[in-house]
C-alpha atoms as a PDB file:
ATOM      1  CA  UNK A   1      10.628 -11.255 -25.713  1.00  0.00           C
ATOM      2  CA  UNK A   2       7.053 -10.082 -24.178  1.00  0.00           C
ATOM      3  CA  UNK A   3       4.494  -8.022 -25.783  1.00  0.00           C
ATOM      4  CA  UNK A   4       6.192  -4.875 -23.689  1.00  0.00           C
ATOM      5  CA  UNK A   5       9.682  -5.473 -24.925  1.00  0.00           C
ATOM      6  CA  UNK A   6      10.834  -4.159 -27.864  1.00  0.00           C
ATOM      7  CA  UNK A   7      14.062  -5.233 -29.094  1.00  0.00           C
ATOM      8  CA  UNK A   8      15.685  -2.055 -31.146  1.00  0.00           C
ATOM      9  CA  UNK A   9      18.931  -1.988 -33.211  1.00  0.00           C
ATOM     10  CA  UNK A  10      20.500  -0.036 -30.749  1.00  0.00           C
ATOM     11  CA  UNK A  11      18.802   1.289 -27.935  1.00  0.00           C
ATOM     12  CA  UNK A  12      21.287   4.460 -27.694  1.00  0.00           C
ATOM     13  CA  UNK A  13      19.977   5.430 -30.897  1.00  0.00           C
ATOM     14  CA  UNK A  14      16.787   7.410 -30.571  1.00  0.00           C
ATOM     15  CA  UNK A  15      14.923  10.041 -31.995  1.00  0.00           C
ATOM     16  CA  UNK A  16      12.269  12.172 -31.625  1.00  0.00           C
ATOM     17  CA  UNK A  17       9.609  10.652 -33.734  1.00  0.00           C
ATOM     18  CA  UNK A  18       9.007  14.503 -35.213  1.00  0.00           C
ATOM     19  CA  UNK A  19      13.028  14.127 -36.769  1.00  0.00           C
ATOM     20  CA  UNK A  20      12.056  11.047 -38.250  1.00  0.00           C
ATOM     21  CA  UNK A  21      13.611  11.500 -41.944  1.00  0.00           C
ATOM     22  CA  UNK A  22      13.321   9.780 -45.150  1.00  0.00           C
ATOM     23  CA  UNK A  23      17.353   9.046 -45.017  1.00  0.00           C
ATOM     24  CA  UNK A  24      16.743   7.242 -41.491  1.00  0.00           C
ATOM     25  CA  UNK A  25      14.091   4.872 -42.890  1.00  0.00           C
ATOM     26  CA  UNK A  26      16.497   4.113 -45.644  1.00  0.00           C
ATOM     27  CA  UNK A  27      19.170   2.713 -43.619  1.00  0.00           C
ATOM     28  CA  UNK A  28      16.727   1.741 -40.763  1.00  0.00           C
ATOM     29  CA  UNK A  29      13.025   0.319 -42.326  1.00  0.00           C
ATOM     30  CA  UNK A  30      11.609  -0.202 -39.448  1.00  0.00           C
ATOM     31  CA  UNK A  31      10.774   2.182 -36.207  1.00  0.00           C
ATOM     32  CA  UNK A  32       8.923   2.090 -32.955  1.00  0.00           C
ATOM     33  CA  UNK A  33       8.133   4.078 -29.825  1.00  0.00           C
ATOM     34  CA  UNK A  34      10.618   3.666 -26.932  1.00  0.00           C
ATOM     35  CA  UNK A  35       9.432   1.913 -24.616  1.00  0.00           C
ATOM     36  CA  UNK A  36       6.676   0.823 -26.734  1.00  0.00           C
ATOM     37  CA  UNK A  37       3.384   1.861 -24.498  1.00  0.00           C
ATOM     38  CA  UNK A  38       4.451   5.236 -25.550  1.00  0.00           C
ATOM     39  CA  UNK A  39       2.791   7.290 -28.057  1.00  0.00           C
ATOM     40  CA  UNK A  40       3.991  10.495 -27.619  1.00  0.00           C
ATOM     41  CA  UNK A  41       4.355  12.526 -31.110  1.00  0.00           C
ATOM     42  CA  UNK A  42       7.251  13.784 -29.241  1.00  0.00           C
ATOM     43  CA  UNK A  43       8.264  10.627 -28.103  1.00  0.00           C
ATOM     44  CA  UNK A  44      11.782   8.886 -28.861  1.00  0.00           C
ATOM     45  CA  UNK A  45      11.704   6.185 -31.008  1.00  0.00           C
ATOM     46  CA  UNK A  46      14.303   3.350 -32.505  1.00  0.00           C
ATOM     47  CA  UNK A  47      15.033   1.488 -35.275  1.00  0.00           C
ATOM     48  CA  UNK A  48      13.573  -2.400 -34.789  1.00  0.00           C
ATOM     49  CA  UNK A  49      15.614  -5.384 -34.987  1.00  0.00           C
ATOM     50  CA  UNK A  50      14.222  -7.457 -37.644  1.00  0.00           C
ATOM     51  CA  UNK A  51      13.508 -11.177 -37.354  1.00  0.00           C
ATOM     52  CA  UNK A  52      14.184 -14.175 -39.462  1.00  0.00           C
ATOM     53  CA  UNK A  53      14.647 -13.506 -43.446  1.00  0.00           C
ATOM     54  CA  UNK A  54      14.514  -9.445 -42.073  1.00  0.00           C
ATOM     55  CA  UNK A  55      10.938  -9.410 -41.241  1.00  0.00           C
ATOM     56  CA  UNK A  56       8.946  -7.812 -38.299  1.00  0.00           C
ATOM     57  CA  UNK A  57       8.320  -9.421 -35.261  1.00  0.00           C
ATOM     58  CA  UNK A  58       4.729 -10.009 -34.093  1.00  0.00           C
ATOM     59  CA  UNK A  59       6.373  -8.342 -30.872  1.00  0.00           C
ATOM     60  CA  UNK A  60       7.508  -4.897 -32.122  1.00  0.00           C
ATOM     61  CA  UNK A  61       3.598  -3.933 -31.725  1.00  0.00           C
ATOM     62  CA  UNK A  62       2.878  -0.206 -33.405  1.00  0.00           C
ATOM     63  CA  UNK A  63       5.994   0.190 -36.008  1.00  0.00           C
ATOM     64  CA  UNK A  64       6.302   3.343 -38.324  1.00  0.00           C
ATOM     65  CA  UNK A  65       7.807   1.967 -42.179  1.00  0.00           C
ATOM     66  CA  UNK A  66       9.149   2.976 -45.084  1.00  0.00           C
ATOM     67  CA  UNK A  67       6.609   2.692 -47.437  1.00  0.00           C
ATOM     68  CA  UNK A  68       6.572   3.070 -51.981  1.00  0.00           C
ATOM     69  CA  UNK A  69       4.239   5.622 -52.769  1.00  0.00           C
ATOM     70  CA  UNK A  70       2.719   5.025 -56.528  1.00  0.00           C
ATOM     71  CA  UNK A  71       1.076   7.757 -57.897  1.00  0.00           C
ATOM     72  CA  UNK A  72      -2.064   7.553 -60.192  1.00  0.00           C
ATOM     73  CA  UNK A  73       0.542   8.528 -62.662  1.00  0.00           C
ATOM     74  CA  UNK A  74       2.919   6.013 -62.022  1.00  0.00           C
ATOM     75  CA  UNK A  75       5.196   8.465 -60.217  1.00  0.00           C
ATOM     76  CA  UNK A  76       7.010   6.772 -57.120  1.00  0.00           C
ATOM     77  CA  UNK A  77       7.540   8.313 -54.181  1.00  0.00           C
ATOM     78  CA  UNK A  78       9.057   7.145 -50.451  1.00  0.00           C
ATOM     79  CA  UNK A  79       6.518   7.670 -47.799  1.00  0.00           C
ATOM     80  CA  UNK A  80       6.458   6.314 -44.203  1.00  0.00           C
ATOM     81  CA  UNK A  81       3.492   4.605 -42.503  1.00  0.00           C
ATOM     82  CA  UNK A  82       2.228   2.932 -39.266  1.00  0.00           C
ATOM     83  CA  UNK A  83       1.222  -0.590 -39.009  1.00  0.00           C
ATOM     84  CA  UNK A  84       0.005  -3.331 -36.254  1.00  0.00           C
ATOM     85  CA  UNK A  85       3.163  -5.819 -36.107  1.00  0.00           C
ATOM     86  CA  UNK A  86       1.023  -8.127 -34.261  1.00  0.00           C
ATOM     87  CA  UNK A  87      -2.565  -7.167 -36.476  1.00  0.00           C
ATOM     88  CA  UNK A  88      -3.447  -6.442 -40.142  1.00  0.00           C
ATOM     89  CA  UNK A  89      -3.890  -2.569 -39.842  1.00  0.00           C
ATOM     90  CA  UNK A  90      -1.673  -0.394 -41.978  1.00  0.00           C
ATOM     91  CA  UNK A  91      -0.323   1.238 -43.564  1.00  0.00           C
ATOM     92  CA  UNK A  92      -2.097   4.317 -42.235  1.00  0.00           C
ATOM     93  CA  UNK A  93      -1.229   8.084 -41.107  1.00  0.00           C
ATOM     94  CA  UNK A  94       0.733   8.282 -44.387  1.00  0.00           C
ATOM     95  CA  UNK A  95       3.337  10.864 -44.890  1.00  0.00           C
ATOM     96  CA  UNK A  96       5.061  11.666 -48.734  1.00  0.00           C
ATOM     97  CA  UNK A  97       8.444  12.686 -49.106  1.00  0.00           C
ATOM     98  CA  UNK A  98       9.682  15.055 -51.369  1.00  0.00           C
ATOM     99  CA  UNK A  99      13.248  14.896 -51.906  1.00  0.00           C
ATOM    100  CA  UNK A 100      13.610  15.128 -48.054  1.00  0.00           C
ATOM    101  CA  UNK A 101      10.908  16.937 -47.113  1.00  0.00           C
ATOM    102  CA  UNK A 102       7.929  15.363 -45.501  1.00  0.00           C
ATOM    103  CA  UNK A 103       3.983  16.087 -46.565  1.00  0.00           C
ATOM    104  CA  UNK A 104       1.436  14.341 -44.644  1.00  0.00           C
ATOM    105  CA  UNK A 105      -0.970  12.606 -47.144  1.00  0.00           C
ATOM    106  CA  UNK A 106      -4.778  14.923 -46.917  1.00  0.00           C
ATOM    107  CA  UNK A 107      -7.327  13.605 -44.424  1.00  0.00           C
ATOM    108  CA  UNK A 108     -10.015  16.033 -44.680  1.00  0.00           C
ATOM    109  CA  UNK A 109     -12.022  17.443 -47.646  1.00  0.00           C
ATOM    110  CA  UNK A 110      -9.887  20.373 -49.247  1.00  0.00           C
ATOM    111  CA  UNK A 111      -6.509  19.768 -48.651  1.00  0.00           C
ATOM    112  CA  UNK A 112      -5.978  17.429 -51.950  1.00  0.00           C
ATOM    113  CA  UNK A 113      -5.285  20.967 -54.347  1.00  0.00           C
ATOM    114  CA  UNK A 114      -2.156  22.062 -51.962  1.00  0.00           C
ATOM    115  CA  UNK A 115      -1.243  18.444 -51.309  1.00  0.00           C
ATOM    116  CA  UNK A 116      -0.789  17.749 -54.781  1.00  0.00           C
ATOM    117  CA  UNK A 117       0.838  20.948 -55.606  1.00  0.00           C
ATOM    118  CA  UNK A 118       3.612  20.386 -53.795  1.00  0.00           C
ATOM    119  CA  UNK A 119       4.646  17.815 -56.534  1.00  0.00           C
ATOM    120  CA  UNK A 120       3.562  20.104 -59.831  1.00  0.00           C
ATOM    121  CA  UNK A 121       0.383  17.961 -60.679  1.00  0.00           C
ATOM    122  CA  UNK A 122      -3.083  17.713 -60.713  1.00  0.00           C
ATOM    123  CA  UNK A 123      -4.964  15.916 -57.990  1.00  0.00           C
ATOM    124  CA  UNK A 124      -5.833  13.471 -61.156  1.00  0.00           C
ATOM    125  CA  UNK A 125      -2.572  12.180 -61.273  1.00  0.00           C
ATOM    126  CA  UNK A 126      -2.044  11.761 -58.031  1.00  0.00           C
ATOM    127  CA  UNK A 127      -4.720   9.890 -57.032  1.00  0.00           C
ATOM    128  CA  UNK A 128      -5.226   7.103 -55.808  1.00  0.00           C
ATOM    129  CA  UNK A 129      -2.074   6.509 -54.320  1.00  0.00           C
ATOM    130  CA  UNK A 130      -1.186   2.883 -53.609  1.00  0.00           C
ATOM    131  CA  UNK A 131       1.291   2.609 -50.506  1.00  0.00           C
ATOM    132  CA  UNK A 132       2.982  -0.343 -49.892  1.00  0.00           C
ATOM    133  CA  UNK A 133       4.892  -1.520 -47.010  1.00  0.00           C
ATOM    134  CA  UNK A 134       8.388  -2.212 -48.199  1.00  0.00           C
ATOM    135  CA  UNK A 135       9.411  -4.730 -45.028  1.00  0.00           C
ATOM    136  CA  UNK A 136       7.674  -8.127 -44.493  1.00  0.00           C
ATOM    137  CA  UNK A 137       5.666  -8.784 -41.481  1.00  0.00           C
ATOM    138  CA  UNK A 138       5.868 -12.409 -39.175  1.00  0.00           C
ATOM    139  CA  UNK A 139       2.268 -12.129 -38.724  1.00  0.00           C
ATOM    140  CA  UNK A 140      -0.063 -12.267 -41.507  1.00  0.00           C
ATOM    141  CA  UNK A 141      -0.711 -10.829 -44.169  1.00  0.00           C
ATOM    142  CA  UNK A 142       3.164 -10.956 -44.506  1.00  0.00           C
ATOM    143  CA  UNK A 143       3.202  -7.510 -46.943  1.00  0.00           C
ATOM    144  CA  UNK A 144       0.916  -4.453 -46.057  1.00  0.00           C
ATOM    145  CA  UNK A 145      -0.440  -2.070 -48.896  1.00  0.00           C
ATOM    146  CA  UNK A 146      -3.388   0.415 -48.804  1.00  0.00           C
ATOM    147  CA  UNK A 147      -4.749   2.629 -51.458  1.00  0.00           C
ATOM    148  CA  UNK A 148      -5.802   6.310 -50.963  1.00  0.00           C
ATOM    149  CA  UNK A 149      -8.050   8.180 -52.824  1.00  0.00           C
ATOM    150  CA  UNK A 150      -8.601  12.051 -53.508  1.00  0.00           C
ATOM    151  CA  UNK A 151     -10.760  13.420 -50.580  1.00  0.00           C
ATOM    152  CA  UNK A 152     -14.236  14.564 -51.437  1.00  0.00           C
ATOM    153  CA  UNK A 153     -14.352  18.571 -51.936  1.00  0.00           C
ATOM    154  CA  UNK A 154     -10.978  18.545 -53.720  1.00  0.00           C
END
């Protein structure tokens, strides 16, 4: 398989990467862009076909996963984020889900108060939030976790 070719679970079985939900991730872990040069928020994307011992092959390039959201408060939540298959970046452009709604984690100064409402706490026990990846990758590091902190300006 070349850098280019991403091998998907089924190739009939795409989605816009907008309709994305927390149920698909469940049954699929793994997702990427179809074909995978494509980046288009609107583009279709497919479940990956995992490698050896189910992890991700250096191959599948830019791959959105389901991800455990811990709260500050110990609160766990499932959350989706992208990582480098074939690098060490990710998880990043987090999303939260509640219930089955999705709520994009705060990337600029004042958006931590609404974020955090959402969930019926205070941005204190929220954050941090430590996201980790819940597949394996081939190429190191073999697990994928990031912590995010509170924006400045609340």
């Amino acid at each position: 398989m070349s850098a280019g070719d991403v091998s998907v679970l089924r190739l009939e079985f795409t989605k816009p990467f907008h309709d994305l939900t927390c149920a698909d991730l469940l049954e699929y872990p793994v997702w990427a862009y179809v074909p995978e040069d494509i980046r288009d928020p609107e583009g279709p994307i497919a479940p990956v076909r995992l490698g050896a011992n189910r992890q991700v092959p250096f191959e599948a390039g830019e791959v959105w996963c389901l991800c455990d959201a811990r709260f500050a408060n110990g609160r766990h939540h499932r959350a989706v984020g992208m990582c480098e298959a074939n690098g060490t970046s990710g998880p990043a452009a987090l999303t939260v889900f509640l219930d089955s709604k999705p709520l994009p984690v705060p990337v600029h100064e004042g958006q931590n108060r609404r974020f955090v409402a959402h969930f019926g706490l205070s941005i204190d026990q929220v954050f941090p939030i430590t996201f980790v990846v819940d597949a394996t990758f081939m190429d190191p590091p073999p697990t994928r976790e990031t912590v995010i902190a509170a924006r400045a300006g609340k």
